[in-house]
PDB file of N, CA and C in Angstrom:
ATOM      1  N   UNK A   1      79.715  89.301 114.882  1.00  0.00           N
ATOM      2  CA  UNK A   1      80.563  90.392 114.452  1.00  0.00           C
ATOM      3  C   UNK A   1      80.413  90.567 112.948  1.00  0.00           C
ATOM      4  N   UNK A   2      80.049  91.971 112.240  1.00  0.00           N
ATOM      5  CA  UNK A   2      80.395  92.237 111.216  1.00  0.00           C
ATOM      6  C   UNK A   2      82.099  92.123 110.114  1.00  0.00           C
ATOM      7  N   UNK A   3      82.107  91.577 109.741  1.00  0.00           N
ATOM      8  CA  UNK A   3      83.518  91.212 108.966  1.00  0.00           C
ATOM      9  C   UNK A   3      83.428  92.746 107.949  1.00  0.00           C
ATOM     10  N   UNK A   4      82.412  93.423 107.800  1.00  0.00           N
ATOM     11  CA  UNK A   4      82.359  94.716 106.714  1.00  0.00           C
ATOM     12  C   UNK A   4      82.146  95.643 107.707  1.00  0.00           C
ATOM     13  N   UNK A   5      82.978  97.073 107.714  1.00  0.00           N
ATOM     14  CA  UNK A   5      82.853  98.170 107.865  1.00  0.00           C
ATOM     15  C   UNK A   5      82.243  99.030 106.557  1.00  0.00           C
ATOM     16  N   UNK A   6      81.168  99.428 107.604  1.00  0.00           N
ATOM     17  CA  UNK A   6      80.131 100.009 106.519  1.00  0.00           C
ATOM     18  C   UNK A   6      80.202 101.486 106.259  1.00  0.00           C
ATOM     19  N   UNK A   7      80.578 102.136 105.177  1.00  0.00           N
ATOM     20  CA  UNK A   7      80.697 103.895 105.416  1.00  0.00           C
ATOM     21  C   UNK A   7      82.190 103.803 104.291  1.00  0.00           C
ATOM     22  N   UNK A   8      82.731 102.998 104.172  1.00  0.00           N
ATOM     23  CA  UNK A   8      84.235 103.095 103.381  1.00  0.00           C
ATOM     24  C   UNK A   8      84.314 102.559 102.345  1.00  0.00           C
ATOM     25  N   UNK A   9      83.719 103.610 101.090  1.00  0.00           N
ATOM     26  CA  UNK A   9      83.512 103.238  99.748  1.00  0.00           C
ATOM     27  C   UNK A   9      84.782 102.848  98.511  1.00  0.00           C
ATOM     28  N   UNK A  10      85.715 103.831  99.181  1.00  0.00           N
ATOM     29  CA  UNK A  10      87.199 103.509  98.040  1.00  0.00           C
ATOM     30  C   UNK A  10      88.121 103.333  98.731  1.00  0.00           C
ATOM     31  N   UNK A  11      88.888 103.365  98.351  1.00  0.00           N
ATOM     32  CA  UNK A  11      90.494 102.907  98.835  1.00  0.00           C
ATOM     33  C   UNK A  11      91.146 103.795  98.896  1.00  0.00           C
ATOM     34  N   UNK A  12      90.994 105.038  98.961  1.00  0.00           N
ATOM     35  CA  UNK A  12      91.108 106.162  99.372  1.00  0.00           C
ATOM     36  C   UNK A  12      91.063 106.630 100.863  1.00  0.00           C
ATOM     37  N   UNK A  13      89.661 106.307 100.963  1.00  0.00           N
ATOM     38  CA  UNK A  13      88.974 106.409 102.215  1.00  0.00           C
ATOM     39  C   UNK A  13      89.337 105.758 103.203  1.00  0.00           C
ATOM     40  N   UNK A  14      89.748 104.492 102.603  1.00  0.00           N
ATOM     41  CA  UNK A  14      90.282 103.205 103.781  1.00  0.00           C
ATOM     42  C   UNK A  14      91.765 103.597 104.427  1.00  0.00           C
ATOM     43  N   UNK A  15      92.945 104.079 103.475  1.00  0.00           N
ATOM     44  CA  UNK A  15      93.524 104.146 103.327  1.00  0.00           C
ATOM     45  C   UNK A  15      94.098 105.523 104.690  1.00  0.00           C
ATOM     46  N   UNK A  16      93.362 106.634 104.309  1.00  0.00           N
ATOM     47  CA  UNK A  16      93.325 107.822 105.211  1.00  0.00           C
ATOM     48  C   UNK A  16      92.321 107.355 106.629  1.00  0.00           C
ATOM     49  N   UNK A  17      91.356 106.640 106.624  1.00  0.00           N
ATOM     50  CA  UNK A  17      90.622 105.815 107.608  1.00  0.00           C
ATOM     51  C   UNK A  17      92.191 105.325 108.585  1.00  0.00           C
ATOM     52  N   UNK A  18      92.908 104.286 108.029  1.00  0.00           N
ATOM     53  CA  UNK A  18      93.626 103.336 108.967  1.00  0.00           C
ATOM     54  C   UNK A  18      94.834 104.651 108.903  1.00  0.00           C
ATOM     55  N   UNK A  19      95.219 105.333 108.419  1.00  0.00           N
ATOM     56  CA  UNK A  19      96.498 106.512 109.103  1.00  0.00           C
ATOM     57  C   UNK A  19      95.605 106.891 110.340  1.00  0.00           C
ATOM     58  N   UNK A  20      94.615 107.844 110.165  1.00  0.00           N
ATOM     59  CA  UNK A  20      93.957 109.074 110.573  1.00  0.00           C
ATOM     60  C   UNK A  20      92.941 108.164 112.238  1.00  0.00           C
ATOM     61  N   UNK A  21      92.006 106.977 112.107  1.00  0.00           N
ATOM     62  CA  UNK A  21      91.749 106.361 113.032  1.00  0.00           C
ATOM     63  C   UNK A  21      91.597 104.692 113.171  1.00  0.00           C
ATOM     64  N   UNK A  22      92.612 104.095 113.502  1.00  0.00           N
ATOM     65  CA  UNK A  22      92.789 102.921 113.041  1.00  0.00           C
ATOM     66  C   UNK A  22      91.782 101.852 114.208  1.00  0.00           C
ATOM     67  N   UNK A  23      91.266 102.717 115.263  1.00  0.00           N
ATOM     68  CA  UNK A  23      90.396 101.790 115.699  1.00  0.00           C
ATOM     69  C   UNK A  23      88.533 102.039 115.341  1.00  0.00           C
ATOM     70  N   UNK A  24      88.426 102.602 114.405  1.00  0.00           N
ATOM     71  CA  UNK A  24      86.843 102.087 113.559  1.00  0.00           C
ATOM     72  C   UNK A  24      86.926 100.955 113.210  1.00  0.00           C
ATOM     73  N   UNK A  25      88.098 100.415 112.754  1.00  0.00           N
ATOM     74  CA  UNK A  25      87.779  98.978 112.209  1.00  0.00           C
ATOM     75  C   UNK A  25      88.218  97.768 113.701  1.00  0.00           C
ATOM     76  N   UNK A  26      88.635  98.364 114.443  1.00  0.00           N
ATOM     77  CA  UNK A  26      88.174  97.477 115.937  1.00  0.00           C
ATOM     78  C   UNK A  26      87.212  96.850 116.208  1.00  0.00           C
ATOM     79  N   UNK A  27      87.148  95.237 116.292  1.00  0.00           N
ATOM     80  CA  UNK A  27      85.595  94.549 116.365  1.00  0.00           C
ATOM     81  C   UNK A  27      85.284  94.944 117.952  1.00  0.00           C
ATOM     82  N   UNK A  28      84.205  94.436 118.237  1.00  0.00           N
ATOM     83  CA  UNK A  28      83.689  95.048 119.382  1.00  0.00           C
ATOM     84  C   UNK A  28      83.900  93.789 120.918  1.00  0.00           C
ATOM     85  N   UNK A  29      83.997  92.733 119.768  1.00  0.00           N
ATOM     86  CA  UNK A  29      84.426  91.583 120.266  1.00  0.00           C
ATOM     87  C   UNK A  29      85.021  90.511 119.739  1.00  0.00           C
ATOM     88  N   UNK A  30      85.641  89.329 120.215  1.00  0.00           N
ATOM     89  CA  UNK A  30      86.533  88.546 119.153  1.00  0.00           C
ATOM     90  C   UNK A  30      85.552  87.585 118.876  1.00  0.00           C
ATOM     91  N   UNK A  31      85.661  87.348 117.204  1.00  0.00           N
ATOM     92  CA  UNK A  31      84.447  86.896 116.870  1.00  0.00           C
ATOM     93  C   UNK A  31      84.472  85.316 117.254  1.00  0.00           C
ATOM     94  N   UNK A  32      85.789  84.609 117.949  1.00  0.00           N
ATOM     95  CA  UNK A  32      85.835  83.242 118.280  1.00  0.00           C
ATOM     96  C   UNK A  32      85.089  82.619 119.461  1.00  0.00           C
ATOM     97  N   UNK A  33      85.495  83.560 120.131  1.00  0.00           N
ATOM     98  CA  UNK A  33      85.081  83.265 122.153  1.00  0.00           C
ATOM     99  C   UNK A  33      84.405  84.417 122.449  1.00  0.00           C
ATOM    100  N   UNK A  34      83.897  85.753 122.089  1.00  0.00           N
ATOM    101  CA  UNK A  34      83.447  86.137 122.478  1.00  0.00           C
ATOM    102  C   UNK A  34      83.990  87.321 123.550  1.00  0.00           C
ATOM    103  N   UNK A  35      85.364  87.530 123.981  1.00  0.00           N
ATOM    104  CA  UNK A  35      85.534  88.341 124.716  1.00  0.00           C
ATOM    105  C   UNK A  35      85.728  89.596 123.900  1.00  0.00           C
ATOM    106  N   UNK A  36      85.531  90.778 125.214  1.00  0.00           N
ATOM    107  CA  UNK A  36      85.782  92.321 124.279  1.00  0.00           C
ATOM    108  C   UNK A  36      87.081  92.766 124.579  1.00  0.00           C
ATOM    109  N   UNK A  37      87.942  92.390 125.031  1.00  0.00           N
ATOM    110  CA  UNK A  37      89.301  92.958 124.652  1.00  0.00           C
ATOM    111  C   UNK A  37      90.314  92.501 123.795  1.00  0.00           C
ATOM    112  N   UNK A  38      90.506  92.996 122.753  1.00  0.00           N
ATOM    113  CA  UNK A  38      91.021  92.940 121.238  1.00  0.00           C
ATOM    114  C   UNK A  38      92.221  93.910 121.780  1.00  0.00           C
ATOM    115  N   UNK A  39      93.288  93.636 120.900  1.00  0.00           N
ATOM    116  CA  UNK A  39      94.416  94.260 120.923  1.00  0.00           C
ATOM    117  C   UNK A  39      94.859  94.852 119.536  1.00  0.00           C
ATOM    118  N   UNK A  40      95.453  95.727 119.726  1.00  0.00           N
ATOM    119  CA  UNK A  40      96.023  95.859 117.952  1.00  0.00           C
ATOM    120  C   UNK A  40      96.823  95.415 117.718  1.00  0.00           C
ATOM    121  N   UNK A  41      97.080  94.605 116.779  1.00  0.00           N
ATOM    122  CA  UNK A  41      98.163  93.099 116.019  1.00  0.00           C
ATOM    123  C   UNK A  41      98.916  93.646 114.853  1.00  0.00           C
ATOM    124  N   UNK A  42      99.213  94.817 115.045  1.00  0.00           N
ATOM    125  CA  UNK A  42      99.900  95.618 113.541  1.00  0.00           C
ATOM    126  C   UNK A  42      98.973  95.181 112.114  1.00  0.00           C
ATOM    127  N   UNK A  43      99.329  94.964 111.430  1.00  0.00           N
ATOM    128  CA  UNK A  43      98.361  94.726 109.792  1.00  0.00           C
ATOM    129  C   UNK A  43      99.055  93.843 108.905  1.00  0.00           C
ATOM    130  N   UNK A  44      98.206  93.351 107.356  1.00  0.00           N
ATOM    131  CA  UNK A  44      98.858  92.973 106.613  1.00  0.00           C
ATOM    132  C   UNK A  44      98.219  93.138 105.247  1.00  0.00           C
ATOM    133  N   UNK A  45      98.725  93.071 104.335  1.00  0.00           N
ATOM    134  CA  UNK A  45      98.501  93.891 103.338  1.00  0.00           C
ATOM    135  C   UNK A  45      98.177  92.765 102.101  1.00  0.00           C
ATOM    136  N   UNK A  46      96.998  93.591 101.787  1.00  0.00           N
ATOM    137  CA  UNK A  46      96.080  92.736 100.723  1.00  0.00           C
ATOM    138  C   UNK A  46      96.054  93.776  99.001  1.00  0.00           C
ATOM    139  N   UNK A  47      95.958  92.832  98.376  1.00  0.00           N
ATOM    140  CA  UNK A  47      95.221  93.622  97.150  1.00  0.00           C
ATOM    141  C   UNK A  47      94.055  94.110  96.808  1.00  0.00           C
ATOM    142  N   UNK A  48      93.263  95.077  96.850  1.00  0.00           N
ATOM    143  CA  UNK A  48      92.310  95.445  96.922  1.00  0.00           C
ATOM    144  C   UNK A  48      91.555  95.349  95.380  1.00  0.00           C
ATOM    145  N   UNK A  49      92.206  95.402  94.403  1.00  0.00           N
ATOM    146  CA  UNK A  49      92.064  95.601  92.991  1.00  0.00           C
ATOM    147  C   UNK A  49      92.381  95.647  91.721  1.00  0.00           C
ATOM    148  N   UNK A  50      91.780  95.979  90.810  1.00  0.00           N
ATOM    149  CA  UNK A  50      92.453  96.040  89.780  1.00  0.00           C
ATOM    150  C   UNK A  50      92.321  97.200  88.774  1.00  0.00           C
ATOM    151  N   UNK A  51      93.615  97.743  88.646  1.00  0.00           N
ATOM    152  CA  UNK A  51      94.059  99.073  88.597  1.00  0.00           C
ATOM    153  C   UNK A  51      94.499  98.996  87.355  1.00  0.00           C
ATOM    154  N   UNK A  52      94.121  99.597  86.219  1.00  0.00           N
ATOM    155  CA  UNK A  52      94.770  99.717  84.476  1.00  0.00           C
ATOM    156  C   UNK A  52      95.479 100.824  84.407  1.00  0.00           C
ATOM    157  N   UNK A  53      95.664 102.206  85.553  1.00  0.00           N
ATOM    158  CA  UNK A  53      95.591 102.951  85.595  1.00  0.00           C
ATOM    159  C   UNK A  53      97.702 103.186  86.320  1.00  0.00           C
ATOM    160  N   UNK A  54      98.593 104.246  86.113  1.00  0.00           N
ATOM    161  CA  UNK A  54      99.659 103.760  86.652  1.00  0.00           C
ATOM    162  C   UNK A  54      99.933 103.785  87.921  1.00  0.00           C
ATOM    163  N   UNK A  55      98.686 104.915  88.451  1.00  0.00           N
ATOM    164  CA  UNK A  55      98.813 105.178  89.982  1.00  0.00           C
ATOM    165  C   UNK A  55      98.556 104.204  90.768  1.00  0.00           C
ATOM    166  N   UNK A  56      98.804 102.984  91.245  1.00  0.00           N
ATOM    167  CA  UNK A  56      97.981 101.978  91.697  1.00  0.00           C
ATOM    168  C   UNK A  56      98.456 102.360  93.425  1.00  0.00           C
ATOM    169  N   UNK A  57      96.885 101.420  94.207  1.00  0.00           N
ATOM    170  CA  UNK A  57      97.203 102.086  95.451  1.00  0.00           C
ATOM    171  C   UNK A  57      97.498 100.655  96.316  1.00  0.00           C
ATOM    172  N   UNK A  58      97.275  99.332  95.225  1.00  0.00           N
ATOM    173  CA  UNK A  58      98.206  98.374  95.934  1.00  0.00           C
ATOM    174  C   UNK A  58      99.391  98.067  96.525  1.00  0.00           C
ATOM    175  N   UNK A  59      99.827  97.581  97.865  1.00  0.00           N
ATOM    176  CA  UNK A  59      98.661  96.683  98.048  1.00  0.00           C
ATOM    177  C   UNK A  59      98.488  98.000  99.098  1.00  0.00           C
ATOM    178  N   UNK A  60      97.000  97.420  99.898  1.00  0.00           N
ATOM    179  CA  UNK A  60      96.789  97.995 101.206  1.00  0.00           C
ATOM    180  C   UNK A  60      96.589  97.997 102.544  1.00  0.00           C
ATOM    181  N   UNK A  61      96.620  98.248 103.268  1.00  0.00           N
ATOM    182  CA  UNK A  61      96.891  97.440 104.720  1.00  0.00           C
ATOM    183  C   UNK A  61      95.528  97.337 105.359  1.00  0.00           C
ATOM    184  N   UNK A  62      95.541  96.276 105.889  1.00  0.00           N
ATOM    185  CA  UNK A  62      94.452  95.822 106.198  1.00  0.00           C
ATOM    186  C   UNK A  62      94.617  95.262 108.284  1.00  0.00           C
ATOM    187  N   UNK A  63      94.046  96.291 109.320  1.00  0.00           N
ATOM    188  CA  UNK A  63      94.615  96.056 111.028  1.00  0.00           C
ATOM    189  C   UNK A  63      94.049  94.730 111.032  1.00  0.00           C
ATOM    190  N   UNK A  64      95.035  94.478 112.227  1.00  0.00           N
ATOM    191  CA  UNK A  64      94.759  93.214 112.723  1.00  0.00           C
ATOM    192  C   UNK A  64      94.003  93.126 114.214  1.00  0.00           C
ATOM    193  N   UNK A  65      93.646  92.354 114.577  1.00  0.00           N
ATOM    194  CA  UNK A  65      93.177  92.408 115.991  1.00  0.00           C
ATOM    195  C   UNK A  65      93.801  91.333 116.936  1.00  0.00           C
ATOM    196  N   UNK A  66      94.541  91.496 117.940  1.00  0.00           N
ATOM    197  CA  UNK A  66      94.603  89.582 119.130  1.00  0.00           C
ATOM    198  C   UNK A  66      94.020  89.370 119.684  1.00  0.00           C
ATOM    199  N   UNK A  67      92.513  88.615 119.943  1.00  0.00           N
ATOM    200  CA  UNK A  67      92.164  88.515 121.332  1.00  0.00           C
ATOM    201  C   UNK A  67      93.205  88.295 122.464  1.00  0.00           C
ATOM    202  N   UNK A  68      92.956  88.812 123.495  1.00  0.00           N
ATOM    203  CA  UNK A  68      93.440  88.809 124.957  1.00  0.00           C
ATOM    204  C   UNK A  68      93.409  86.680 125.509  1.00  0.00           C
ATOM    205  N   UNK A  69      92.268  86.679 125.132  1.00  0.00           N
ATOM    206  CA  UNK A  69      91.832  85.426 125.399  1.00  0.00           C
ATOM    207  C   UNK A  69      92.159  83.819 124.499  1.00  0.00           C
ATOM    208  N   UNK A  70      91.798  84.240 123.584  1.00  0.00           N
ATOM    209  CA  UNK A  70      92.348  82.748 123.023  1.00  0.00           C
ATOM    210  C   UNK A  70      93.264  82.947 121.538  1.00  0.00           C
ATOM    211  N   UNK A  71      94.075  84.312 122.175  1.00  0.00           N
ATOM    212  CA  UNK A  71      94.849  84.537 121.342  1.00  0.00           C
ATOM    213  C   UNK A  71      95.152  84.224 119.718  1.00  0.00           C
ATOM    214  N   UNK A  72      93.950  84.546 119.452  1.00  0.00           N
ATOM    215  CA  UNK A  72      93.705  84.021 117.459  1.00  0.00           C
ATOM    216  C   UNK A  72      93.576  85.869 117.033  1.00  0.00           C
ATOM    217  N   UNK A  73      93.751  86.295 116.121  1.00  0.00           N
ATOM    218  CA  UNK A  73      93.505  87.286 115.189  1.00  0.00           C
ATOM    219  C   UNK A  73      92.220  87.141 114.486  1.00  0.00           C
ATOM    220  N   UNK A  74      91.893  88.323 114.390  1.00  0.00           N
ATOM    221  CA  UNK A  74      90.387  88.790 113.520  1.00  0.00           C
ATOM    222  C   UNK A  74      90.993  90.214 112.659  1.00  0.00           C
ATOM    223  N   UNK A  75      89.989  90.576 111.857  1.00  0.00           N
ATOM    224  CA  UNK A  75      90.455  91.721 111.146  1.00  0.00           C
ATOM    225  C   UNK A  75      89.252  91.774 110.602  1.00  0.00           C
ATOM    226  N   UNK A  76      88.609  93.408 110.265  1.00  0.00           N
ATOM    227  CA  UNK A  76      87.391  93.926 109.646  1.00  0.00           C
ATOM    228  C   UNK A  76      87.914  94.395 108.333  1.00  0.00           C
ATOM    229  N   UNK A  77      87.204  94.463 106.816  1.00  0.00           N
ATOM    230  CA  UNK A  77      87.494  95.151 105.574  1.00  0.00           C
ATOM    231  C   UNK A  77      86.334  96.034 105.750  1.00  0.00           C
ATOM    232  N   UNK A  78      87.030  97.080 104.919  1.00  0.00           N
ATOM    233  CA  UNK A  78      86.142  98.495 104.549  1.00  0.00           C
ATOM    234  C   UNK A  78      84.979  97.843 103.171  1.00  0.00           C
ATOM    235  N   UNK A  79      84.267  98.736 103.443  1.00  0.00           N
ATOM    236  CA  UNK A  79      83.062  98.282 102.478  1.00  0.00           C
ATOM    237  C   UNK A  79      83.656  98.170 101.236  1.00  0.00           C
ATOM    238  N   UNK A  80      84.628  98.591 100.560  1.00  0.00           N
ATOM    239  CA  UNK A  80      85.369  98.219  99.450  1.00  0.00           C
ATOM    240  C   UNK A  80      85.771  97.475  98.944  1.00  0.00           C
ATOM    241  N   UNK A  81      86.627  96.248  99.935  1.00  0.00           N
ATOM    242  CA  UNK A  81      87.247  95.263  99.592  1.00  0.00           C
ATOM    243  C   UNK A  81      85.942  94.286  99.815  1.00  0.00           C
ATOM    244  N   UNK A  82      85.966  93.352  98.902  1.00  0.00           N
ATOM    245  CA  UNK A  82      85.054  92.068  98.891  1.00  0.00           C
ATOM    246  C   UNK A  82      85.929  91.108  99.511  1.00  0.00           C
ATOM    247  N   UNK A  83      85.533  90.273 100.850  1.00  0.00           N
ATOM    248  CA  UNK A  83      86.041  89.292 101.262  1.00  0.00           C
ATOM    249  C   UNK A  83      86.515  88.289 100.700  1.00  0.00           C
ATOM    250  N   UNK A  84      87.509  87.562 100.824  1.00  0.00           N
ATOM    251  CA  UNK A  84      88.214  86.387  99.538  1.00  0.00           C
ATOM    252  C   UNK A  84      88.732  87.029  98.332  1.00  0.00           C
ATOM    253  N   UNK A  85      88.351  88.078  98.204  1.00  0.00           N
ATOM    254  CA  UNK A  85      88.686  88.143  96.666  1.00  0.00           C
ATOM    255  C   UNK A  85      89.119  89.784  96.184  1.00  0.00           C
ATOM    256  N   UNK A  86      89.892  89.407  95.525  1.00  0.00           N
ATOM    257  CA  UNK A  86      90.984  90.258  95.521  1.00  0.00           C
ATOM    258  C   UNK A  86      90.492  91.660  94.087  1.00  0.00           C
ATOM    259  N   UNK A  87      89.315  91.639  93.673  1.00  0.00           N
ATOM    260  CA  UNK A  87      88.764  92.411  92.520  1.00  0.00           C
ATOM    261  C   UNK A  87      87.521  92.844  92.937  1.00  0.00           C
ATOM    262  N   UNK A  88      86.955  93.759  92.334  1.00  0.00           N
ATOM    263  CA  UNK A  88      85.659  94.104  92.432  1.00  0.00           C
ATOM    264  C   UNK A  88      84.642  93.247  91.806  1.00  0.00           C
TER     265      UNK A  88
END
């Protein structure tokens, strides 16, 4: 499984992405065991950046997934956010 959704450059995009269709970032399978039915696990909200600017669009929500099966959570980031780390 890809952990990056590829196509979602700002936080903008991500942002109107998870209102507008919140299952693009749906893995296709759970990346533990392997099964394909994922559930949606509501979200949780990360910092995406760092903003000098006053409009800031922190934090931002980031879906969750349950496997059906061995009931652990997964979650995909938009090409924007760098995994672990909270800056560009």
């Amino acid at each position: 499984m890809r952990r990056i959704v590829i196509g979602i450059t700002s936080l903008e995009q991500h942002i109107e992405a998870v209102k507008a269709n919140p299952e693009h970032y749906r893995p296709r399978c759970c990346p533990h065991c392997g099964i394909k039915l994922l559930w949606r696990h509501g979200h949780y909200e990360r910092k995406a950046g760092r903003q000098l600017e006053q409009r800031s669009l922190n934090p931002v929500p980031i879906c969750r997934y349950l496997c059906s099966g061995c009931q652990r959570t997964c979650s995909r980031l938009p090409e924007c956010i760098a995994p672990r780390r909270w800056y560009d």
